[in-house]
PDB file of N, CA and C in Angstrom:
ATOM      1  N   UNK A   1     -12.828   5.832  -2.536  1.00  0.00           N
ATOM      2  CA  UNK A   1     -11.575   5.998  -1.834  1.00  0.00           C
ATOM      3  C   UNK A   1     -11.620   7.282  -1.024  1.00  0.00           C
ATOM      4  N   UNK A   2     -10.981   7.016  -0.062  1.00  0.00           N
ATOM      5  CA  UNK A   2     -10.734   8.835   1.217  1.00  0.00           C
ATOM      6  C   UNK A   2      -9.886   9.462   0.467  1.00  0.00           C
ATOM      7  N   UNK A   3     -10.264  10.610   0.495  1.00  0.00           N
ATOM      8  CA  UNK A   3      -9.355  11.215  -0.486  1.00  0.00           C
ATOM      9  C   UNK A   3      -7.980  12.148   1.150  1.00  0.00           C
ATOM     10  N   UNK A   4      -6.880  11.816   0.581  1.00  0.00           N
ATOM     11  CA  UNK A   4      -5.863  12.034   1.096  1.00  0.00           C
ATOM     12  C   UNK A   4      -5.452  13.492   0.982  1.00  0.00           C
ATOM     13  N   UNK A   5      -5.429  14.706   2.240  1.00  0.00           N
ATOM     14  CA  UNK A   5      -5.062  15.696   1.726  1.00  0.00           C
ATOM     15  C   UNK A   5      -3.697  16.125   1.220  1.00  0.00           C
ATOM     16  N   UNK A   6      -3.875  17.090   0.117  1.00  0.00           N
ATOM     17  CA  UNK A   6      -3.012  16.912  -0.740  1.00  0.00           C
ATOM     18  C   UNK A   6      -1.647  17.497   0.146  1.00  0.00           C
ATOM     19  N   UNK A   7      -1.926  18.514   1.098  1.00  0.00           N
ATOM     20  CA  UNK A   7      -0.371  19.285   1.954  1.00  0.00           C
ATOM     21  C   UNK A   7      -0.030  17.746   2.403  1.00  0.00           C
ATOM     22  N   UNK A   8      -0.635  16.450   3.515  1.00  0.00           N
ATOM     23  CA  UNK A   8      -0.130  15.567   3.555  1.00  0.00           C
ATOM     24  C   UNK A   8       0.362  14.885   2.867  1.00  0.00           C
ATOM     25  N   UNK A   9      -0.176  14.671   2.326  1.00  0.00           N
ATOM     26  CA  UNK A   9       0.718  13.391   1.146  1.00  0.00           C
ATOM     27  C   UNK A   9       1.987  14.239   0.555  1.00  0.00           C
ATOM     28  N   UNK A  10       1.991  15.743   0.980  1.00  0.00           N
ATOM     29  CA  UNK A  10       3.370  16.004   0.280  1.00  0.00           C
ATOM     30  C   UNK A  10       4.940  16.124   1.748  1.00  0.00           C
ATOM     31  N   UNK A  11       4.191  15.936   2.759  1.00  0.00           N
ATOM     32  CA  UNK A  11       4.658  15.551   3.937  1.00  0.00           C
ATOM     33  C   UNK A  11       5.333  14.038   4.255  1.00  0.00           C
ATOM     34  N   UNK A  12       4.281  13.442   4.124  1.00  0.00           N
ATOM     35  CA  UNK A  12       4.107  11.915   4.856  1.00  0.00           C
ATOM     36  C   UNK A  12       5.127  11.156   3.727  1.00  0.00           C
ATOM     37  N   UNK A  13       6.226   9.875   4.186  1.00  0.00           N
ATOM     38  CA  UNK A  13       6.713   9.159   3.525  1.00  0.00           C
ATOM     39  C   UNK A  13       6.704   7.909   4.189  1.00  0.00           C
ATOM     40  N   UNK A  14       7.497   6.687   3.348  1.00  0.00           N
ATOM     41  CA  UNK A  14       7.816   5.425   4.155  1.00  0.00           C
ATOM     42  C   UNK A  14       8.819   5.388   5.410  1.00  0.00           C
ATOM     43  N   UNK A  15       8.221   4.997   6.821  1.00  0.00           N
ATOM     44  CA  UNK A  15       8.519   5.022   7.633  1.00  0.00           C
ATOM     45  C   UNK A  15      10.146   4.799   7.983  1.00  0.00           C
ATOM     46  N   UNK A  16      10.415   3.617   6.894  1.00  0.00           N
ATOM     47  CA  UNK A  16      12.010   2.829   6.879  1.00  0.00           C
ATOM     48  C   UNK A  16      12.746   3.382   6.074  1.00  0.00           C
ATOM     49  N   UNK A  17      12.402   3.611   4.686  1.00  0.00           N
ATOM     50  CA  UNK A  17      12.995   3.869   3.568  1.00  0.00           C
ATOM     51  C   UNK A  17      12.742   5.548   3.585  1.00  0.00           C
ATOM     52  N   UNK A  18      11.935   5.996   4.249  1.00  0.00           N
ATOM     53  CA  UNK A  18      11.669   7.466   3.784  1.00  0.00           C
ATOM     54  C   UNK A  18      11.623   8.243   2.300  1.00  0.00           C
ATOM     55  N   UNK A  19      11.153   7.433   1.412  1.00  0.00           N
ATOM     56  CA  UNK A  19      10.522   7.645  -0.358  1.00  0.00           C
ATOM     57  C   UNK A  19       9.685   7.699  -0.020  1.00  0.00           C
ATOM     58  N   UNK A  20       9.204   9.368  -0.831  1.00  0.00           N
ATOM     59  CA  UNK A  20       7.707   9.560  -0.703  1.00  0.00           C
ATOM     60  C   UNK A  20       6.438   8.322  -1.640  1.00  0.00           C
ATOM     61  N   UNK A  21       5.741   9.087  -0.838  1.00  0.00           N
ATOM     62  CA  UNK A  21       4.556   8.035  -0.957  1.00  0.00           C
ATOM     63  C   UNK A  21       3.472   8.495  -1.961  1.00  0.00           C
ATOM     64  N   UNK A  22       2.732   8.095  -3.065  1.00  0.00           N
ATOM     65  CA  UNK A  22       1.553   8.369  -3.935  1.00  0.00           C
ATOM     66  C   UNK A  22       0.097   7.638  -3.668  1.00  0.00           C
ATOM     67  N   UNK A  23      -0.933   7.672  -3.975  1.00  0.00           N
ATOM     68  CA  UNK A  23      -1.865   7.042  -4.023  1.00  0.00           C
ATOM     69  C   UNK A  23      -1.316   5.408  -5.080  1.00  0.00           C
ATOM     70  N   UNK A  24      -2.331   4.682  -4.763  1.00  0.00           N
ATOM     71  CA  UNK A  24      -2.648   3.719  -5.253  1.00  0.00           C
ATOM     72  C   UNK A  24      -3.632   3.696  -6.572  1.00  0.00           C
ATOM     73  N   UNK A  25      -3.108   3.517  -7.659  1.00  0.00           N
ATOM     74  CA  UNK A  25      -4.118   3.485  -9.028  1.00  0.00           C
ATOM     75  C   UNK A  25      -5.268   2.676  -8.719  1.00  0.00           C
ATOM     76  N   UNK A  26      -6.070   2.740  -9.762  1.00  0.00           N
ATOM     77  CA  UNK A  26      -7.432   2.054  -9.754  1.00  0.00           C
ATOM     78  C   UNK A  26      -6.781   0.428  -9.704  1.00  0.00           C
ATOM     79  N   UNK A  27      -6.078   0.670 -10.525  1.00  0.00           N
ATOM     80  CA  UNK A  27      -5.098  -0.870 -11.098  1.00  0.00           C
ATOM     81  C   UNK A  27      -4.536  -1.459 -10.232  1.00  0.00           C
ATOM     82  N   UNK A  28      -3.868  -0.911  -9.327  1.00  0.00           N
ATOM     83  CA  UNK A  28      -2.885  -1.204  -8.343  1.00  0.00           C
ATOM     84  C   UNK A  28      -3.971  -1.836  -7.261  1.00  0.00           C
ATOM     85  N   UNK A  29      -4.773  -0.964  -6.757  1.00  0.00           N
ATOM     86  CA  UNK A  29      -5.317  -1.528  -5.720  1.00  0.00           C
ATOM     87  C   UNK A  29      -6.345  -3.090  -6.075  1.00  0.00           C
ATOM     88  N   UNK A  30      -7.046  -2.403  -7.608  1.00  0.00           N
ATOM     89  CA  UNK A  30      -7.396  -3.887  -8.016  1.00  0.00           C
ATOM     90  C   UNK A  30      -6.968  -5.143  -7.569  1.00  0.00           C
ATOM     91  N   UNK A  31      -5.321  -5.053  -8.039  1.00  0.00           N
ATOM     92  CA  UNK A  31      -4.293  -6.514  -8.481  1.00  0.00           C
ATOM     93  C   UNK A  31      -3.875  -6.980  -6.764  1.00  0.00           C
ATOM     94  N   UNK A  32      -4.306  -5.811  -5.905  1.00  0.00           N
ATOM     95  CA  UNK A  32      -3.811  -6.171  -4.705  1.00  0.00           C
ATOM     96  C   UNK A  32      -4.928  -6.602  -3.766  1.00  0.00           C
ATOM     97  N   UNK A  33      -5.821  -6.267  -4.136  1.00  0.00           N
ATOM     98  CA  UNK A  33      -6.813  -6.793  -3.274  1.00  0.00           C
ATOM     99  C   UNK A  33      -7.377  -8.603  -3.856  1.00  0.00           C
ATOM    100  N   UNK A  34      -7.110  -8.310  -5.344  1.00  0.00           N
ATOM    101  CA  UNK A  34      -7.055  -9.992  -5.707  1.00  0.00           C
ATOM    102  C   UNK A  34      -6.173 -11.259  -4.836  1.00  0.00           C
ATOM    103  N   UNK A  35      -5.036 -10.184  -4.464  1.00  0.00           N
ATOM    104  CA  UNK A  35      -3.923 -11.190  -3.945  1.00  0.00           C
ATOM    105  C   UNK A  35      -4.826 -11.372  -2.553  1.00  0.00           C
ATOM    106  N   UNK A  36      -5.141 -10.494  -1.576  1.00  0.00           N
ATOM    107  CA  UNK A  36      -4.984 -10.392  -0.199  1.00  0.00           C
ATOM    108  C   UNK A  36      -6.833 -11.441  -0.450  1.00  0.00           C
ATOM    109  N   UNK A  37      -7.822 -11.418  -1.327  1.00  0.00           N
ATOM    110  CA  UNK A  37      -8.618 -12.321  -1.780  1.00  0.00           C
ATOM    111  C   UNK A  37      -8.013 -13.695  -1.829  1.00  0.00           C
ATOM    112  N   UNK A  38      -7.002 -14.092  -1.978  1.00  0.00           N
ATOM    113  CA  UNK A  38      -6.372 -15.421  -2.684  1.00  0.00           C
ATOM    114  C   UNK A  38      -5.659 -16.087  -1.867  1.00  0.00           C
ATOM    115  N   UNK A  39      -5.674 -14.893  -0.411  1.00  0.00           N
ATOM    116  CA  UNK A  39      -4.821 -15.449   0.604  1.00  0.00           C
ATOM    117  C   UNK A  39      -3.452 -15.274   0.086  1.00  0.00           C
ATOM    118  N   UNK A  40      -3.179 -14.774  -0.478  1.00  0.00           N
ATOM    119  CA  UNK A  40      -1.102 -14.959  -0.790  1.00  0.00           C
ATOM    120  C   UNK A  40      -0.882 -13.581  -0.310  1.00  0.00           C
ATOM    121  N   UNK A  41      -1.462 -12.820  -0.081  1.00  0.00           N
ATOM    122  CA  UNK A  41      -0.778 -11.210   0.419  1.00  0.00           C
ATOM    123  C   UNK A  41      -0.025 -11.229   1.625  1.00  0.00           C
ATOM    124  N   UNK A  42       0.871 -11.005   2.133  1.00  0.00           N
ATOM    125  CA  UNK A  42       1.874 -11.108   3.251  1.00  0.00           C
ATOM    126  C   UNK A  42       2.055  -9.585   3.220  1.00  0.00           C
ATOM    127  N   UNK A  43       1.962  -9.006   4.738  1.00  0.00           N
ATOM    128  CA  UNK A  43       2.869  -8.129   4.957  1.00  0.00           C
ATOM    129  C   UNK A  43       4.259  -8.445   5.382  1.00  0.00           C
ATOM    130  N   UNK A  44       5.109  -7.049   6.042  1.00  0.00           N
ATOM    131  CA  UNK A  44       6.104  -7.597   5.944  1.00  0.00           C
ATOM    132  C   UNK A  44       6.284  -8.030   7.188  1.00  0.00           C
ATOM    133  N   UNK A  45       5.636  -8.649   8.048  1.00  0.00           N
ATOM    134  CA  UNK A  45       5.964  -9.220   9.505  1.00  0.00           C
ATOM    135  C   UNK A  45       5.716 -10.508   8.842  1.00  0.00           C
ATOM    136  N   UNK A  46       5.500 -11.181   7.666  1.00  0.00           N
ATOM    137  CA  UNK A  46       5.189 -12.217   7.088  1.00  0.00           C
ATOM    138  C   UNK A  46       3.636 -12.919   7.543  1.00  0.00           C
ATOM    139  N   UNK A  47       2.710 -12.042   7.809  1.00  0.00           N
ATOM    140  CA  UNK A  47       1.338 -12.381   8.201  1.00  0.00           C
ATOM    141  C   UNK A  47       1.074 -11.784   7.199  1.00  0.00           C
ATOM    142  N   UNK A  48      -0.461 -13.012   6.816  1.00  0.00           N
ATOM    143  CA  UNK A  48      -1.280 -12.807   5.978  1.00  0.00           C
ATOM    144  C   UNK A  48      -2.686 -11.513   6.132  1.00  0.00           C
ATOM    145  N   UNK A  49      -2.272 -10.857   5.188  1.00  0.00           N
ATOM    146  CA  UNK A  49      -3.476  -9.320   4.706  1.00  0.00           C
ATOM    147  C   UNK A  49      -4.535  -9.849   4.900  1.00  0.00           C
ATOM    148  N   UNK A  50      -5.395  -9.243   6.442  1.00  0.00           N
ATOM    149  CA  UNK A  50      -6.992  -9.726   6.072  1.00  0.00           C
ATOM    150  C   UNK A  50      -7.556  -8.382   5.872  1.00  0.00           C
ATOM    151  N   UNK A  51      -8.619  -8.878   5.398  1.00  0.00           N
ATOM    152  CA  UNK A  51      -9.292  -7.337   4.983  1.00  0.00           C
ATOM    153  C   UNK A  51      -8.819  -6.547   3.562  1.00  0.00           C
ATOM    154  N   UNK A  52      -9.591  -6.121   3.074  1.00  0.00           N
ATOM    155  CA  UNK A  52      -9.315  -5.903   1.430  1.00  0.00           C
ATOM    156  C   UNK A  52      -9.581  -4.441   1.354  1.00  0.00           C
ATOM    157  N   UNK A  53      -8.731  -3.375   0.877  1.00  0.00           N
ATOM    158  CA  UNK A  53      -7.936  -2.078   0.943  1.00  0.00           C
ATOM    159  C   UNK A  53      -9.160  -1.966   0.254  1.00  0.00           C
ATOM    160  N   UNK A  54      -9.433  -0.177   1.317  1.00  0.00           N
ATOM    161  CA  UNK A  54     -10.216   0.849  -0.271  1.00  0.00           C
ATOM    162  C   UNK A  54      -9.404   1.682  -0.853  1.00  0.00           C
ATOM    163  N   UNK A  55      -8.330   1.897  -0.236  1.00  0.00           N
ATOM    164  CA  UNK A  55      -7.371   2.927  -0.784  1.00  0.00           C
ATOM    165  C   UNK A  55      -5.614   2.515  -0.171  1.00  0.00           C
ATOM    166  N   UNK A  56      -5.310   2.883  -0.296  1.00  0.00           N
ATOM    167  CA  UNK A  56      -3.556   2.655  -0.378  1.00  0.00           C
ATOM    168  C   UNK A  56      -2.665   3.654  -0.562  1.00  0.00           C
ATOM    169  N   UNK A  57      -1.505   3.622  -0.141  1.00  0.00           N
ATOM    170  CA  UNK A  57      -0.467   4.479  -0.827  1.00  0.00           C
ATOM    171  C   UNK A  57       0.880   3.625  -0.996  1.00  0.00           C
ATOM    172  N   UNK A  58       1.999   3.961  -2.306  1.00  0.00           N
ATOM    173  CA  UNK A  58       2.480   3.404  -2.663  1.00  0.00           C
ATOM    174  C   UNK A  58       3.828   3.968  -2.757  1.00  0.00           C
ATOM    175  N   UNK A  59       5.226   3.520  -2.072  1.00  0.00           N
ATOM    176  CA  UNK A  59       6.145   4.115  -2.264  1.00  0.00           C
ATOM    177  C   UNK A  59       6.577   4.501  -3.738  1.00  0.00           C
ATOM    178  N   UNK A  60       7.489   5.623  -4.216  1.00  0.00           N
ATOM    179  CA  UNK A  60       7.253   6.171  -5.038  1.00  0.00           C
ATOM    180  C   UNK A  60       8.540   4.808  -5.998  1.00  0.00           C
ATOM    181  N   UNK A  61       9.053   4.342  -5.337  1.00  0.00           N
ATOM    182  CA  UNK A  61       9.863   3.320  -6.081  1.00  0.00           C
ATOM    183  C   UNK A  61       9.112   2.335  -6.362  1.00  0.00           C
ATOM    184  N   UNK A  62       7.970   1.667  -5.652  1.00  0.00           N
ATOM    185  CA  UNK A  62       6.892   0.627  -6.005  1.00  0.00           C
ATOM    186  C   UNK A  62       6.922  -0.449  -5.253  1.00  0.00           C
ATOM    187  N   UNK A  63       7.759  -0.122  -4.235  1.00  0.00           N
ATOM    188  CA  UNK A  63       8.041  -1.624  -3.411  1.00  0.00           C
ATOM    189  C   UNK A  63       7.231  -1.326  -1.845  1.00  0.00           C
ATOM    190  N   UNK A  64       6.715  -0.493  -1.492  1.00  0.00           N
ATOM    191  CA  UNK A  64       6.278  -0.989  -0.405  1.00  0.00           C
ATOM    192  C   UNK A  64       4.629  -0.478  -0.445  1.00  0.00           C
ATOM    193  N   UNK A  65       3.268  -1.030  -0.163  1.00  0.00           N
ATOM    194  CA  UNK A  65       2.094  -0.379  -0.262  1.00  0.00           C
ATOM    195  C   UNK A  65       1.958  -0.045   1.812  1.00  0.00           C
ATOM    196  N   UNK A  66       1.235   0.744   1.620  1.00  0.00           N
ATOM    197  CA  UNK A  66       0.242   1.064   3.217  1.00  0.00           C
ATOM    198  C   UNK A  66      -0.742   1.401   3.012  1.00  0.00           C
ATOM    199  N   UNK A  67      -1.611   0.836   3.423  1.00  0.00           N
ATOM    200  CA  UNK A  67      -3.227   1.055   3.497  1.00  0.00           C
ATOM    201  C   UNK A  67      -3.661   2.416   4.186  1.00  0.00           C
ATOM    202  N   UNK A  68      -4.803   2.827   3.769  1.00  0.00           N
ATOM    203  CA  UNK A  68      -5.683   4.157   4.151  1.00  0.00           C
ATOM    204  C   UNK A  68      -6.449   4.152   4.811  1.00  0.00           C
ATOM    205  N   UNK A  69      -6.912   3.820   6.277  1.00  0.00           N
ATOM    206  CA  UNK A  69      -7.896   3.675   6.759  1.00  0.00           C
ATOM    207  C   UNK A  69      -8.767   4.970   7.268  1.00  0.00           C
ATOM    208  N   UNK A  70     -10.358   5.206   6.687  1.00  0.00           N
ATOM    209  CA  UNK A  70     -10.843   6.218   7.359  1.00  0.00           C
ATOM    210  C   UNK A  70     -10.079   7.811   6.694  1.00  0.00           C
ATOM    211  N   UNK A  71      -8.927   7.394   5.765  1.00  0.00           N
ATOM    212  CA  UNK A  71      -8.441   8.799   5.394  1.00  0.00           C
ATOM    213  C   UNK A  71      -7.015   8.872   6.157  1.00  0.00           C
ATOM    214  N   UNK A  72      -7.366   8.028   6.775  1.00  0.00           N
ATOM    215  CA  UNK A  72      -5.548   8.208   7.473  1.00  0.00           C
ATOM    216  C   UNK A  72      -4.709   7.190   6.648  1.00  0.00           C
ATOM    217  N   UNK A  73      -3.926   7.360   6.744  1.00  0.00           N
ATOM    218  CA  UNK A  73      -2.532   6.540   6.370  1.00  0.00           C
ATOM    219  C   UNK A  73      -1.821   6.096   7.777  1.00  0.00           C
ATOM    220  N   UNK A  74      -1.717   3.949   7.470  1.00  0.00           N
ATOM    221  CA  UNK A  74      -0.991   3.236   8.432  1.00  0.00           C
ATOM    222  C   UNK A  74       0.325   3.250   8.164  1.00  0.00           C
ATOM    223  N   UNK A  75       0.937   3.835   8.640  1.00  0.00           N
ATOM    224  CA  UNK A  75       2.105   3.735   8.173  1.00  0.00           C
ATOM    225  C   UNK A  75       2.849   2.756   9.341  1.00  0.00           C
ATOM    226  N   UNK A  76       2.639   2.136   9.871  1.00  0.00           N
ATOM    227  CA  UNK A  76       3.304   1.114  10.525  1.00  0.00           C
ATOM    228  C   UNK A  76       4.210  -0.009   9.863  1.00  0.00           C
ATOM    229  N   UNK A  77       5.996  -0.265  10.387  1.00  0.00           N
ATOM    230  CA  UNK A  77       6.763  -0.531   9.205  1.00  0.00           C
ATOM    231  C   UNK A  77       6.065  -2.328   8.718  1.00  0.00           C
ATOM    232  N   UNK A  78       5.768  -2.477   9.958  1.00  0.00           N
ATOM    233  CA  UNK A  78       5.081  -4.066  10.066  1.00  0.00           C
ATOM    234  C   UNK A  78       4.109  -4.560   9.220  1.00  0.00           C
ATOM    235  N   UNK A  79       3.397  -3.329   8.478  1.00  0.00           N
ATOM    236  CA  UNK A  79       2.421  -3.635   8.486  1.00  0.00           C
ATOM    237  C   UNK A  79       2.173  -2.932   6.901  1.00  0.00           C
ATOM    238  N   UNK A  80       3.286  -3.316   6.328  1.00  0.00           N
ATOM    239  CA  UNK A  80       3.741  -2.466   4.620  1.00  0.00           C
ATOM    240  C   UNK A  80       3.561  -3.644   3.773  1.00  0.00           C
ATOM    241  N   UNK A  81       3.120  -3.841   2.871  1.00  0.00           N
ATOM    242  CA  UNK A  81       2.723  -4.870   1.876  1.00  0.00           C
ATOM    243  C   UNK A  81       4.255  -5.355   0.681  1.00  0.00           C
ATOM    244  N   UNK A  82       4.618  -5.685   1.052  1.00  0.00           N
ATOM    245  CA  UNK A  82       5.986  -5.638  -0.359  1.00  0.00           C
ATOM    246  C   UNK A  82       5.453  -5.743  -1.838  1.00  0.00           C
ATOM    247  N   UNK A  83       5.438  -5.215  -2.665  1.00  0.00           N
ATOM    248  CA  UNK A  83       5.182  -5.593  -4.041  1.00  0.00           C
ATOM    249  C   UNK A  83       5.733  -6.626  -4.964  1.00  0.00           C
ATOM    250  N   UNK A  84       7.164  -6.634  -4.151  1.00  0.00           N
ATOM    251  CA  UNK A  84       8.060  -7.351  -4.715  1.00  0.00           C
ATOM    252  C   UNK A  84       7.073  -9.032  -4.702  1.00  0.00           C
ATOM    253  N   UNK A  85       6.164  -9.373  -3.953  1.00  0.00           N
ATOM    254  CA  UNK A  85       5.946 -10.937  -3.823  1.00  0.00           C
ATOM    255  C   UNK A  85       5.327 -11.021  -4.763  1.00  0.00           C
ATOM    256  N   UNK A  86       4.408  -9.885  -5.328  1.00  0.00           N
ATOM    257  CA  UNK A  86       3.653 -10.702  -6.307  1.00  0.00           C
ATOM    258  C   UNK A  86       4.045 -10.438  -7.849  1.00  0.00           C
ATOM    259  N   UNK A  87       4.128 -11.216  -8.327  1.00  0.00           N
ATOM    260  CA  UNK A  87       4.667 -11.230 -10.234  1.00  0.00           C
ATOM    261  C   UNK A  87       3.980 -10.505 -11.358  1.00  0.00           C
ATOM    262  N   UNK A  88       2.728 -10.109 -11.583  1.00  0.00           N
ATOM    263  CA  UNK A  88       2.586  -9.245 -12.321  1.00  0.00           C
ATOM    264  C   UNK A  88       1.981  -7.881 -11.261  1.00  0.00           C
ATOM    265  N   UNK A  89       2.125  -7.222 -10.173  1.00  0.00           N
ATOM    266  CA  UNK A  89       1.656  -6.151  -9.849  1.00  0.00           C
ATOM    267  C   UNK A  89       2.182  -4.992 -10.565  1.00  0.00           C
ATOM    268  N   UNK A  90       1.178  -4.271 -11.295  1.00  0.00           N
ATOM    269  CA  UNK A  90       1.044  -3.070 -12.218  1.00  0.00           C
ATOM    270  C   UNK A  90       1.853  -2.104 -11.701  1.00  0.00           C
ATOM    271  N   UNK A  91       2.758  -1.654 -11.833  1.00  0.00           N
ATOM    272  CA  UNK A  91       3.923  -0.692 -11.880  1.00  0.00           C
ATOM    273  C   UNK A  91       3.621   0.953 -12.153  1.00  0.00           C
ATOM    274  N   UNK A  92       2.404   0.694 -13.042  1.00  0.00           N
ATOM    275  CA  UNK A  92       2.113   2.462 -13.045  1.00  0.00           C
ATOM    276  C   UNK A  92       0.976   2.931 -13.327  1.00  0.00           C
TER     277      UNK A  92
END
């Protein structure tokens, strides 16, 4: 994983909701890359996730993911993963 510097990540939040944002657990990104594998991952423009995350960040409430590309963070609102779709995604 890119490791995210730490002054950013205490900066950077969700674009809509503005709740800060954390990394993605080992767990988390696991259960999510299974989904976006399985074809059921939707962002929220309701298009299907291609491409399978090395890293992530995760609103601090648990409902929205954004991917890490290269060390950056997408924070594009379109383009936020909901947690809410899938039924057992790991919470902590």
């Amino acid at each position: 994983m890119a490791a995210i510097d730490r002054k950013l990540l205490d900066i950077i939040c969700c674009p809509v909701s503005k709740v800060p944002l954390v990394p993605l657990s080992a767990k988390q990104l696991a259960a999510l890359n299974k989904e976006i594998s399985a074809g059921t991952a939707l962002n929220v423009d309701a298009q299907v996730v291609s491409g399978l995350l090395n890293a992530g960040l995760l609103t601090t409430d648990g409902k929205i993911i954004y991917r890490i590309e290269d060390g950056i963070p997408v924070l594009l609102p379109e383009e936020g993963i909901a947690t809410l779709q899938f039924h057992d995604f790991p919470r902590g």
